[in-house]
C-alpha atoms as a PDB file:
ATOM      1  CA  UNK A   1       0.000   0.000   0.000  1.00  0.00           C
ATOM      2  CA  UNK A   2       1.042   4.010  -0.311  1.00  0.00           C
ATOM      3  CA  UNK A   3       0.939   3.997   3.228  1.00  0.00           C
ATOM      4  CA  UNK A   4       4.815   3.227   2.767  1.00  0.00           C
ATOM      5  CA  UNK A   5       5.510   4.350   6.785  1.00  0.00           C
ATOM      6  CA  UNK A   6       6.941   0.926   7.408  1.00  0.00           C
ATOM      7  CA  UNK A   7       8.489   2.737  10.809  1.00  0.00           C
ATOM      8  CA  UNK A   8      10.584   0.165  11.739  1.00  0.00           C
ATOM      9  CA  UNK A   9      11.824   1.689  15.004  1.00  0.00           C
ATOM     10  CA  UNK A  10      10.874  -0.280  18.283  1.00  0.00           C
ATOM     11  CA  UNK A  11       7.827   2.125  19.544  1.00  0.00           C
ATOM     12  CA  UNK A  12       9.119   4.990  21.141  1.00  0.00           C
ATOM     13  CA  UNK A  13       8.409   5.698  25.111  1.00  0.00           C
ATOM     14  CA  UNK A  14       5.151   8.145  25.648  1.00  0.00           C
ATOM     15  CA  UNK A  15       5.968  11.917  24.569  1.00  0.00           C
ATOM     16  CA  UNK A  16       6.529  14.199  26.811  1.00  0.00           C
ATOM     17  CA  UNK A  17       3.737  17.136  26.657  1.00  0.00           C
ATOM     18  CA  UNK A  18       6.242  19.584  25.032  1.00  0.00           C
ATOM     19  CA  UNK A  19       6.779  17.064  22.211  1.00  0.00           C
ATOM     20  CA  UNK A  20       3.772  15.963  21.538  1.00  0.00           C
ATOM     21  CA  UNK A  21       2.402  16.977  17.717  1.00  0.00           C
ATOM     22  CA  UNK A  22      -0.828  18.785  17.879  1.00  0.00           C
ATOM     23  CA  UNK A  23      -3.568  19.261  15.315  1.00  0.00           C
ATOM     24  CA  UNK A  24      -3.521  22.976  15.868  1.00  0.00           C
ATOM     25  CA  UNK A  25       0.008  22.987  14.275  1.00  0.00           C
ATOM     26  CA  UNK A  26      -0.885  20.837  11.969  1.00  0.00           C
ATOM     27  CA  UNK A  27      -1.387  22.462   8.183  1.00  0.00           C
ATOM     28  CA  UNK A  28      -5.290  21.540   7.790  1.00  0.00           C
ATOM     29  CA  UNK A  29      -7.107  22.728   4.943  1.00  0.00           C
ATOM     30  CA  UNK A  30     -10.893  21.677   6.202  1.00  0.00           C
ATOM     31  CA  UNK A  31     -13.068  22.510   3.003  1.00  0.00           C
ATOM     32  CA  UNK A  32     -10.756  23.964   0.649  1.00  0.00           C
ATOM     33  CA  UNK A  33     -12.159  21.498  -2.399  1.00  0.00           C
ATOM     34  CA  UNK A  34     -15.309  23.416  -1.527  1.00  0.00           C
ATOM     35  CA  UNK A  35     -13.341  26.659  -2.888  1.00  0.00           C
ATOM     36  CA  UNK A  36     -12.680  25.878  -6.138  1.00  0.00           C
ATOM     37  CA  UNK A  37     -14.012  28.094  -9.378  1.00  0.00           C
ATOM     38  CA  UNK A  38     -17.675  28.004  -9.364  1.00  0.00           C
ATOM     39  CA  UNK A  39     -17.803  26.951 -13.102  1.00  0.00           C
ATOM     40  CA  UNK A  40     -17.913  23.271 -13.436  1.00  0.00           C
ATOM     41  CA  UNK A  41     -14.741  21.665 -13.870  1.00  0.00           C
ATOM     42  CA  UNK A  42     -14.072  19.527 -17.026  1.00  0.00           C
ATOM     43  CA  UNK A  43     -15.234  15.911 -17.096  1.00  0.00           C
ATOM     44  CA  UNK A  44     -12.467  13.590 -16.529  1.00  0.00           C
ATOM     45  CA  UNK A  45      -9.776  12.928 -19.250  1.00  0.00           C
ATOM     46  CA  UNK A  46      -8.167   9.351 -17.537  1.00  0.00           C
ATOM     47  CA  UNK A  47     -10.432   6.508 -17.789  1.00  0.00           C
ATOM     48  CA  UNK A  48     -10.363   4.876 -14.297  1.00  0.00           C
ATOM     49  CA  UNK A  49     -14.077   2.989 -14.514  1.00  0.00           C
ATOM     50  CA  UNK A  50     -15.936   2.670 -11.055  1.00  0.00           C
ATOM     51  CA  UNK A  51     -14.688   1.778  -7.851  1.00  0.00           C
ATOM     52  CA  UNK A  52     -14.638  -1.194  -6.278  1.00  0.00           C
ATOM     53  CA  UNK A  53     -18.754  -1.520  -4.356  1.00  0.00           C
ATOM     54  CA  UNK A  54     -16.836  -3.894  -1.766  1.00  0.00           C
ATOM     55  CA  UNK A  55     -15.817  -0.550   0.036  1.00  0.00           C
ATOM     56  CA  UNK A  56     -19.046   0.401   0.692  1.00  0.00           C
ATOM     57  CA  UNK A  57     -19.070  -2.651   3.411  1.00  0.00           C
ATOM     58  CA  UNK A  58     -16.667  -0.484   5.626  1.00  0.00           C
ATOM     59  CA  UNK A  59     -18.296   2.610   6.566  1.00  0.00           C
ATOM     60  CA  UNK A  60     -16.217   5.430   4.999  1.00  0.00           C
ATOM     61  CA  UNK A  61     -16.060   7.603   8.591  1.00  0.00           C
ATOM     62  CA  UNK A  62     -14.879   5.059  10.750  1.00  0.00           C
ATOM     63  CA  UNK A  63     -11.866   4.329   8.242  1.00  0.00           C
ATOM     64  CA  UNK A  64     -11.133   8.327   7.906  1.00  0.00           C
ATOM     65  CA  UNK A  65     -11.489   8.864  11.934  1.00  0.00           C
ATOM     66  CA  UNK A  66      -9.247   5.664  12.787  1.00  0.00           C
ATOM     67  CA  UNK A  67      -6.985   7.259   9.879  1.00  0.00           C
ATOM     68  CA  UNK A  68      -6.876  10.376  11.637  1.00  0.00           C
ATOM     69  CA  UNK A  69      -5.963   8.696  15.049  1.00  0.00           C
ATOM     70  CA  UNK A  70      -3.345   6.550  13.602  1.00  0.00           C
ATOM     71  CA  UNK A  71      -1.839  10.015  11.434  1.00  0.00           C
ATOM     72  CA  UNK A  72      -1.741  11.600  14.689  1.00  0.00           C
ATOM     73  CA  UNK A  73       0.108   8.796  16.676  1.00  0.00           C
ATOM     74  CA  UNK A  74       2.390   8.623  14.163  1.00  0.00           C
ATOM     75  CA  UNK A  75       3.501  12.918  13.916  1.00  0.00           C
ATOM     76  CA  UNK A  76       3.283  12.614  17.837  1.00  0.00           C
ATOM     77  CA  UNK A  77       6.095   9.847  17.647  1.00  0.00           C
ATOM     78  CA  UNK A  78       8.110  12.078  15.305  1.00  0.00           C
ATOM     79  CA  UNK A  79       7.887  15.323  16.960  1.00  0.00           C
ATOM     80  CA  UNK A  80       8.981  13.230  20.120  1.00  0.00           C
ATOM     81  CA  UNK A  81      12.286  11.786  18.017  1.00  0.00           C
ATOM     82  CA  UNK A  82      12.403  15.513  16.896  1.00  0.00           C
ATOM     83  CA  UNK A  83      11.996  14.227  13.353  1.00  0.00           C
ATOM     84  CA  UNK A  84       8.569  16.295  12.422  1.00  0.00           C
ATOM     85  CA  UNK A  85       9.831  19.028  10.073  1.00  0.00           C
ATOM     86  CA  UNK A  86       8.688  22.477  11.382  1.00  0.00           C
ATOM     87  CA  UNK A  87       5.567  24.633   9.643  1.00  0.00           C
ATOM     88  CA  UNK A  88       8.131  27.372   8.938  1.00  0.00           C
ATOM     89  CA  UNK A  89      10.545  24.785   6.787  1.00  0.00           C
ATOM     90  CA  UNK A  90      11.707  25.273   3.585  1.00  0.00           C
ATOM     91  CA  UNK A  91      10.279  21.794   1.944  1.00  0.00           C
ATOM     92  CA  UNK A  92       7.259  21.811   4.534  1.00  0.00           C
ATOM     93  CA  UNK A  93       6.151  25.391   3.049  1.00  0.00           C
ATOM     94  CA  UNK A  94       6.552  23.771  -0.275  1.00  0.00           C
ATOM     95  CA  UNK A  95       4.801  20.567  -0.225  1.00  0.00           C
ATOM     96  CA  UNK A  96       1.705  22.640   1.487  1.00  0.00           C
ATOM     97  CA  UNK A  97       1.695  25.219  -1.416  1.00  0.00           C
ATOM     98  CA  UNK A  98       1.386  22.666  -4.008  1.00  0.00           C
ATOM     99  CA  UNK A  99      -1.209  20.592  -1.672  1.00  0.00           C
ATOM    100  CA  UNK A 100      -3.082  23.913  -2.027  1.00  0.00           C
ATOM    101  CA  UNK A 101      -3.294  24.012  -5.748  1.00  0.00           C
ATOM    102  CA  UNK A 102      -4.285  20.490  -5.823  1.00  0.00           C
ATOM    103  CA  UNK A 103      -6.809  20.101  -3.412  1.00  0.00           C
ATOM    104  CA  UNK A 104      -9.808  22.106  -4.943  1.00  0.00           C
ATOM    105  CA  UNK A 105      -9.490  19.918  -7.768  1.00  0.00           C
ATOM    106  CA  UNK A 106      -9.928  16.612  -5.489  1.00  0.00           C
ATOM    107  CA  UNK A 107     -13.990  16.991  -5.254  1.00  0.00           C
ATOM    108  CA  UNK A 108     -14.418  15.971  -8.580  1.00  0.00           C
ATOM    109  CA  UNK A 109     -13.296  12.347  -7.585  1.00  0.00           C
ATOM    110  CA  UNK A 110     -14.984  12.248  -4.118  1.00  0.00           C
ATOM    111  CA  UNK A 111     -17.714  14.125  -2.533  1.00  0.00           C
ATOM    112  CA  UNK A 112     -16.468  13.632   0.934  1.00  0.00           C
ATOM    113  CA  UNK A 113     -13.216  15.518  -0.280  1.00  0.00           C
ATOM    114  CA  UNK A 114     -14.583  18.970   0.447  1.00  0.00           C
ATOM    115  CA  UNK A 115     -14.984  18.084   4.307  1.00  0.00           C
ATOM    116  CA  UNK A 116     -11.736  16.502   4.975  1.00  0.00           C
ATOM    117  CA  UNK A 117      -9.208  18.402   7.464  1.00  0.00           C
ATOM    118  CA  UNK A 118      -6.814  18.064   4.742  1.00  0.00           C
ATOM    119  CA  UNK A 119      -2.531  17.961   6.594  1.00  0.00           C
ATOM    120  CA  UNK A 120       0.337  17.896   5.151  1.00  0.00           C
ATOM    121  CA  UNK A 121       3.811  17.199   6.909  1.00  0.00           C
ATOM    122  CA  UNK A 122       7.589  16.389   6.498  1.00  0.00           C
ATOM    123  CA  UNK A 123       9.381  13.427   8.538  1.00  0.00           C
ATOM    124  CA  UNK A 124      12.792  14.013   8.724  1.00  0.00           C
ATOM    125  CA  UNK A 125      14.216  10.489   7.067  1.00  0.00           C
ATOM    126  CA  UNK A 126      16.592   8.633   4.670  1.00  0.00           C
ATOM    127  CA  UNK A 127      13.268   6.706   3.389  1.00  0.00           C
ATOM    128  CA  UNK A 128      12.363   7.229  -0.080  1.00  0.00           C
ATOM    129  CA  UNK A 129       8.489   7.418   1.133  1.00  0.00           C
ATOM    130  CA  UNK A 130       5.316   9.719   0.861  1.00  0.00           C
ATOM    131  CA  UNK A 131       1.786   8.294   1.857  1.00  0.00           C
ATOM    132  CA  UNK A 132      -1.560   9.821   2.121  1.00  0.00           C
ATOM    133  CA  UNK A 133      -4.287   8.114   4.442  1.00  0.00           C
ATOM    134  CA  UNK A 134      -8.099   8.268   4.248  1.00  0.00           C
ATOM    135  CA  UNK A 135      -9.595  11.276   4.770  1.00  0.00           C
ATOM    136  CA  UNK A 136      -6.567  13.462   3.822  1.00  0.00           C
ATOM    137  CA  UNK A 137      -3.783  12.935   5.648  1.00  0.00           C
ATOM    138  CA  UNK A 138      -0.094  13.204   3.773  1.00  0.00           C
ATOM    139  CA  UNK A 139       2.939  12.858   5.262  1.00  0.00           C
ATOM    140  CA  UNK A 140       6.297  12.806   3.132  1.00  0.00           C
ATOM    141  CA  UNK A 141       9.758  11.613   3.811  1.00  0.00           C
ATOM    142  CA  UNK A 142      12.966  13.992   3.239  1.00  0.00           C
ATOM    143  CA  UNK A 143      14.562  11.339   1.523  1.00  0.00           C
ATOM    144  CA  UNK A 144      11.786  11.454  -1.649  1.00  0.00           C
ATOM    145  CA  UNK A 145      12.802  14.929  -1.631  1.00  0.00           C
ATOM    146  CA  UNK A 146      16.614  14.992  -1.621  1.00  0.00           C
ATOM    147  CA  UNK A 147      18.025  11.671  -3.078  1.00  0.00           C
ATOM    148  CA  UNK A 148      15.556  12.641  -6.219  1.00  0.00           C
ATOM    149  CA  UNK A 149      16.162  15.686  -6.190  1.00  0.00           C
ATOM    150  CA  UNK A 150      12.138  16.729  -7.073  1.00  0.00           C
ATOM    151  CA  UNK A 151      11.421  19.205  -9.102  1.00  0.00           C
ATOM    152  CA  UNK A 152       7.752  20.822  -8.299  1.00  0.00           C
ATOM    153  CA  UNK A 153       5.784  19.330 -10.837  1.00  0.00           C
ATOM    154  CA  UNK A 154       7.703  15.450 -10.123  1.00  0.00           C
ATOM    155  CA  UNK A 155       6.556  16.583  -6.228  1.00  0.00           C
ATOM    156  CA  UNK A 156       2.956  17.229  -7.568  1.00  0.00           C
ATOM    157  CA  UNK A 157       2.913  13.985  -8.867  1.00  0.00           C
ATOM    158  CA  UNK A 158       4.019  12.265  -6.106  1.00  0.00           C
ATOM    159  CA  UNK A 159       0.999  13.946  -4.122  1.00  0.00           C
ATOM    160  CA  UNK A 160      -1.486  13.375  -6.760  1.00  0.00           C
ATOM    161  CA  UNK A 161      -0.573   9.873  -6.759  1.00  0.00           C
ATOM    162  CA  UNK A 162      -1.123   9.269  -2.949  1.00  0.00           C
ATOM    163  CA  UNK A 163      -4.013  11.617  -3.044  1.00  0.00           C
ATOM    164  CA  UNK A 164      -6.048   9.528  -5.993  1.00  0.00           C
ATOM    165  CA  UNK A 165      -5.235   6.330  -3.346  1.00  0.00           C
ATOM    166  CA  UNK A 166      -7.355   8.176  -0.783  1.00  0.00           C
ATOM    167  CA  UNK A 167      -9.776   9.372  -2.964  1.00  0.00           C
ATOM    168  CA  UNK A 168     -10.465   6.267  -4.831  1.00  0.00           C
ATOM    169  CA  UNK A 169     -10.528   4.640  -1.501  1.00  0.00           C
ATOM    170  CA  UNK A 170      -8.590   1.839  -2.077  1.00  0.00           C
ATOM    171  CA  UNK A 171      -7.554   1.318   1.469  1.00  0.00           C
ATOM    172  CA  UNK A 172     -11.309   0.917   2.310  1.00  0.00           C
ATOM    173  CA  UNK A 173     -11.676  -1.317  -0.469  1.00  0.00           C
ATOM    174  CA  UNK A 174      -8.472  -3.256   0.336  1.00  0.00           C
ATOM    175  CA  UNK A 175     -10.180  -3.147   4.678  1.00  0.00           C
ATOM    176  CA  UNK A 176     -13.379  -4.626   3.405  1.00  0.00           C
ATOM    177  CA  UNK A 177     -11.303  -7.412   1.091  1.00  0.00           C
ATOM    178  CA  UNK A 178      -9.490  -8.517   3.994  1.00  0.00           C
ATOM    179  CA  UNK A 179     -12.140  -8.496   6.372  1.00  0.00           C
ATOM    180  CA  UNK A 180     -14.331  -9.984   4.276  1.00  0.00           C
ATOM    181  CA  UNK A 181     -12.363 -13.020   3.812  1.00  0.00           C
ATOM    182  CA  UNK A 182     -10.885 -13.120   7.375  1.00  0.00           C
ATOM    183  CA  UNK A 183     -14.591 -13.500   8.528  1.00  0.00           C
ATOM    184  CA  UNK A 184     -16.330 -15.536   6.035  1.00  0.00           C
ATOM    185  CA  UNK A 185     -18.748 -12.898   5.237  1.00  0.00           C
ATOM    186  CA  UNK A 186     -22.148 -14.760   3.867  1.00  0.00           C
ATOM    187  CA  UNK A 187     -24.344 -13.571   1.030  1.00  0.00           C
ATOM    188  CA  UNK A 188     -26.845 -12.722   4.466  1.00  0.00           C
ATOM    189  CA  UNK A 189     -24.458 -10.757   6.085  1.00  0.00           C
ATOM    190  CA  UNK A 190     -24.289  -8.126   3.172  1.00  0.00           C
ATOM    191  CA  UNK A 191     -28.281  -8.153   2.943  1.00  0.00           C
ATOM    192  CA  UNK A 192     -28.835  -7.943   5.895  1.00  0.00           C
ATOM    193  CA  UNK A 193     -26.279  -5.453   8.213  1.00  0.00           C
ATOM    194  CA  UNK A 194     -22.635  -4.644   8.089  1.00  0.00           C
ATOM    195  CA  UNK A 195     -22.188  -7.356  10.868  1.00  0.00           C
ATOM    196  CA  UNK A 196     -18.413  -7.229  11.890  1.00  0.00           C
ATOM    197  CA  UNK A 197     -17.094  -5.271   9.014  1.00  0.00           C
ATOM    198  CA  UNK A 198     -18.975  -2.557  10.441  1.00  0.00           C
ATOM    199  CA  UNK A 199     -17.065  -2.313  13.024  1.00  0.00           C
ATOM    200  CA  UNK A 200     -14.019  -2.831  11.738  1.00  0.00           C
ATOM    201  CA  UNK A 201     -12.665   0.571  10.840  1.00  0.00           C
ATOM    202  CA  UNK A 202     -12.813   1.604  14.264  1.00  0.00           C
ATOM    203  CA  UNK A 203      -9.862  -1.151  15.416  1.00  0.00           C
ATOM    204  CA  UNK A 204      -7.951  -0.849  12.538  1.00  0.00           C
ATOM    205  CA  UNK A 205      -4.485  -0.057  14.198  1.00  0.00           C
ATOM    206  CA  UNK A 206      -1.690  -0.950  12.039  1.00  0.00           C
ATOM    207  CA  UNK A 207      -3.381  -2.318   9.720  1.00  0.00           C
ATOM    208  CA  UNK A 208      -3.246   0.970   7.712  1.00  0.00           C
ATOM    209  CA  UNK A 209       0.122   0.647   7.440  1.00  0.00           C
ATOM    210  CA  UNK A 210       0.353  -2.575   6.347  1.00  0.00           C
ATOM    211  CA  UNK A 211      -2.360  -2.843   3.376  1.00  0.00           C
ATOM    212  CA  UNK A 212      -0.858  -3.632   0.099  1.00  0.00           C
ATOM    213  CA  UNK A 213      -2.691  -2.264  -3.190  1.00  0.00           C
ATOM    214  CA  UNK A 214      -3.254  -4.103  -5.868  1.00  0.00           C
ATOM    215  CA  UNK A 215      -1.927  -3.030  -9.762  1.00  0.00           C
ATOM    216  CA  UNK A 216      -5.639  -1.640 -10.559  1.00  0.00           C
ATOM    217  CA  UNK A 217      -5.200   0.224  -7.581  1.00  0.00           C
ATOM    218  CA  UNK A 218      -1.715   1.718  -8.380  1.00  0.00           C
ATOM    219  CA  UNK A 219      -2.808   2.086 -12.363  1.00  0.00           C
ATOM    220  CA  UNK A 220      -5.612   4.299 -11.057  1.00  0.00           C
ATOM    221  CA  UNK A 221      -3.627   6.172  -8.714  1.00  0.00           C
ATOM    222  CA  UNK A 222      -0.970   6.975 -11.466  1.00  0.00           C
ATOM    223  CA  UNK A 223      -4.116   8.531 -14.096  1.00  0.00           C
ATOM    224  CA  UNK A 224      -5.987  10.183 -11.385  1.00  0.00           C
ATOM    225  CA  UNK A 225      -2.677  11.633 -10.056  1.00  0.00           C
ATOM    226  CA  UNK A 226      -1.701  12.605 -13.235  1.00  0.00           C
ATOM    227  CA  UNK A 227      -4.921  14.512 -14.007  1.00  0.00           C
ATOM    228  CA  UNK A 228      -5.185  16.241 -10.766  1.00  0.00           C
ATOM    229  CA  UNK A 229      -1.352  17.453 -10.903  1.00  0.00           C
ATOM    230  CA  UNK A 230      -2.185  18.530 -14.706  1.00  0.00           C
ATOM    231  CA  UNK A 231      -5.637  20.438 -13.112  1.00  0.00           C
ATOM    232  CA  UNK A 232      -3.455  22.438 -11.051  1.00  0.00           C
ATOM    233  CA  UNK A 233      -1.137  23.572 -13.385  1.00  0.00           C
ATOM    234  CA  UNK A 234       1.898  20.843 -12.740  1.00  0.00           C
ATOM    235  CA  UNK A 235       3.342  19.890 -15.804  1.00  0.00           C
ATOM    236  CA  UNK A 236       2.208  16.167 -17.143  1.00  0.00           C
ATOM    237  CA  UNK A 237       5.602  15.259 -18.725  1.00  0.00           C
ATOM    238  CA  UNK A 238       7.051  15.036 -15.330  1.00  0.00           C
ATOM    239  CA  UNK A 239       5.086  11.809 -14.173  1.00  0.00           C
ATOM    240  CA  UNK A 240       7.530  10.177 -16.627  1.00  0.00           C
ATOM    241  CA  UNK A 241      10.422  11.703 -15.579  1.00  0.00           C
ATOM    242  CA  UNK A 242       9.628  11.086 -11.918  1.00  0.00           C
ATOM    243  CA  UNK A 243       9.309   7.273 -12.416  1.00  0.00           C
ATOM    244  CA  UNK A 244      12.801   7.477 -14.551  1.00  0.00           C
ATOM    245  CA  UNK A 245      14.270   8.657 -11.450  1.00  0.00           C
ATOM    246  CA  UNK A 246      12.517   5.931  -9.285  1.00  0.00           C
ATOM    247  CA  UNK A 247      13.952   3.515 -11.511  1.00  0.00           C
ATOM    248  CA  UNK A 248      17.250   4.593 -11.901  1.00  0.00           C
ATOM    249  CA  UNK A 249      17.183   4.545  -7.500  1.00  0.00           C
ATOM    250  CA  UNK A 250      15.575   1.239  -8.028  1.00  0.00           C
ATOM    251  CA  UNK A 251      18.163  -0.439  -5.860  1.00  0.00           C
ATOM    252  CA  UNK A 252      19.049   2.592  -3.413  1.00  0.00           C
ATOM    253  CA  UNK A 253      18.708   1.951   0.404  1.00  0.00           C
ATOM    254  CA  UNK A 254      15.264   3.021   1.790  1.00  0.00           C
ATOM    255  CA  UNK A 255      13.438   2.900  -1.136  1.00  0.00           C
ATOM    256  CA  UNK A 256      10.273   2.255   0.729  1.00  0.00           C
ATOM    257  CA  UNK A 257       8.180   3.786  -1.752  1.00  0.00           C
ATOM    258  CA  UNK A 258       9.593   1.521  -4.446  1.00  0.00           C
ATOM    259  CA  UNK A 259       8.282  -1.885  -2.257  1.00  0.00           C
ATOM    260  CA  UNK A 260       4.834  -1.439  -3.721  1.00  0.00           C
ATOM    261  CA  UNK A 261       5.148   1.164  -6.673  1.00  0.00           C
ATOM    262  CA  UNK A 262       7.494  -0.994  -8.648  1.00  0.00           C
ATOM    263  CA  UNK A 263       8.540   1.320 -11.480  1.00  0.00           C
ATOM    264  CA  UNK A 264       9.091  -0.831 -14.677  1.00  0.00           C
ATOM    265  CA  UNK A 265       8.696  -0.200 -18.161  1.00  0.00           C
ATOM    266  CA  UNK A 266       4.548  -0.185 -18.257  1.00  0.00           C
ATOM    267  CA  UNK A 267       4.374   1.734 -15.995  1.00  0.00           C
ATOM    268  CA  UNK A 268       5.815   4.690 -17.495  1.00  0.00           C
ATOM    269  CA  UNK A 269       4.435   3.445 -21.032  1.00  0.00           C
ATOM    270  CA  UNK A 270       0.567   4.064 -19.717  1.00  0.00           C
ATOM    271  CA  UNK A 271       1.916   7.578 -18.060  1.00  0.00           C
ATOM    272  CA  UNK A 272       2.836   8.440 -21.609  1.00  0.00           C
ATOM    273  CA  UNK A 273      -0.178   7.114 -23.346  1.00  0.00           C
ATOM    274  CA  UNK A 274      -1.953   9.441 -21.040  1.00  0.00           C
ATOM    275  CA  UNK A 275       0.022  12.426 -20.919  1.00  0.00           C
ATOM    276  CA  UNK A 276      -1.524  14.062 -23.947  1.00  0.00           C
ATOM    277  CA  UNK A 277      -5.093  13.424 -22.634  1.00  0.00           C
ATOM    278  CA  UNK A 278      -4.297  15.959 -19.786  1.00  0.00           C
ATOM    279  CA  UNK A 279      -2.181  18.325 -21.888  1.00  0.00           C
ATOM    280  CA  UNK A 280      -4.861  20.255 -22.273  1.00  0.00           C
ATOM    281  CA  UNK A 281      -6.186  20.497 -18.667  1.00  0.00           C
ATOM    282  CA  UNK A 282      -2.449  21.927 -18.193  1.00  0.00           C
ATOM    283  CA  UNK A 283      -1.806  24.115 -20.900  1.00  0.00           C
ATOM    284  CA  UNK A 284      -5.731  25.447 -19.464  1.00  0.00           C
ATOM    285  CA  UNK A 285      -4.498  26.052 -15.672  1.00  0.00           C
ATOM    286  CA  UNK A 286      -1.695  27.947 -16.893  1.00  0.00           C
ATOM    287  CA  UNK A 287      -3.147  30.339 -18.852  1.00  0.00           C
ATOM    288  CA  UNK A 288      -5.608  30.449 -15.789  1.00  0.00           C
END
């Protein structure tokens, strides 16, 4: 799964007050989607089909408030190694200005979008790593930054990617998978109630962290990536470029991200096939 955190680290001890994260520093952009230009936007131009109905077994709130919890844990355990990159950073400043230019577009592929309490923050780390977990919450890794050396538009990528993941929902659809073959859910069990995959979500724990998604799942995240990077004015050639780069550090230590978003020849084919089907959408925001 995106959710590359893979924080291999014994846990630390409990924070001390001072160190805990809070939400109030947090960057949180709570209904920005909702602030986008009141004309409608163009229909999509990457052909992703529906998403999986499975999801719809784990109830989308619980997943985004145990997301939220589990986000939360995990800045709190970085600001207490002294590892969570300040608001007033360089590359923190950065990543949240092209989050903002991103975001309005995000409604487009999910409603619920324009409510999330959308964060963005740096973790101080060698890890070549970004993730973004249900309901908005993105986290990168200094190492994507630096041993890539990422221009803007390969950055926007990056974020479109993880944010078409949460948007799409594939970790609920990947929750309600697991669950529902962990539990033998019956034909009766989807008619009538949510039985124990309602429930779910709210002990999810790790499990976040350790979902895998499948090659649908990273296909769509590449197009849907693509298109919102290209909506917001981030230039579409540089999907290819960024997965050159990820496959020239193919074999680097910490490539985390590179575990599950193996970066082979299709993959970069399909970003070019698609690349001229946003051009326009670009070429649009810019003049914009």
């Amino acid at each position: 799964m995106c959710l590359l955190c893979d924080l291999k680290s014994p846990a630390p001890e409990t924070p001390r007050p001072e160190h805990v994260w809070s939400a109030r520093r947090a960057f949180v952009l709570a209904g920005t989607a909702a602030a986008a230009a009141s004309a409608l936007p163009v229909a999509a131009q990457v052909n992703v089909g529906e998403g999986s109905t499975l999801r719809k077994l784990v109830p989308a709130d619980e997943l985004e408030n145990a997301a939220g919890q589990q986000y939360g844990q995990m800045m709190a355990e970085a600001s207490a190694k002294k590892l969570l990159m300040p608001d007033g950073h360089p590359q923190v400043q950065r990543l949240r200005t092209i989050a903002r230019r991103i975001i309005p577009h995000s409604a487009q592929w999910n409603s619920r979008a324009s409510q999330w309490k959308w964060e963005v923050n740096l973790i101080q780390s060698t890890q070549i790593n970004a993730f973004c977990m249900p309901g908005g919450k993105i986290a990168f890794y200094t190492g994507i930054l630096e041993k890539l050396s990422l221009t803007d538009d390969e950055t926007a990528m990056i974020m479109g990617h993880e944010m078409a993941h949460a948007l799409r929902e594939h970790a609920r659809s990947r929750v309600a998978k697991s669950n529902a073959t962990g539990i033998g859910l019956s034909i009766a069990a989807q008619l009538l109630g949510l039985g124990q995959l309602g429930d779910v979500a709210a002990n999810l724990g790790t499990q976040l962290l350790t979902l895998k998604f499948s090659r649908e799942d990273e296909t769509e995240a590449d197009l849907v990536g693509l298109e919102l990077a290209a909506r917001s004015g981030y230039q579409p050639r540089a999907s290819v470029s960024l997965w050159q780069k990820m496959a020239a550090n193919g074999g680097g230590s910490g490539a985390s991200f590179l575990s599950t978003h193996p970066s082979g020849p299709d993959r970069i084919r399909e970003l070019e096939a698609n690349v001229p089907k946003v051009q326009g959408l670009y070429e649009q925001a810019r003049k914009g």
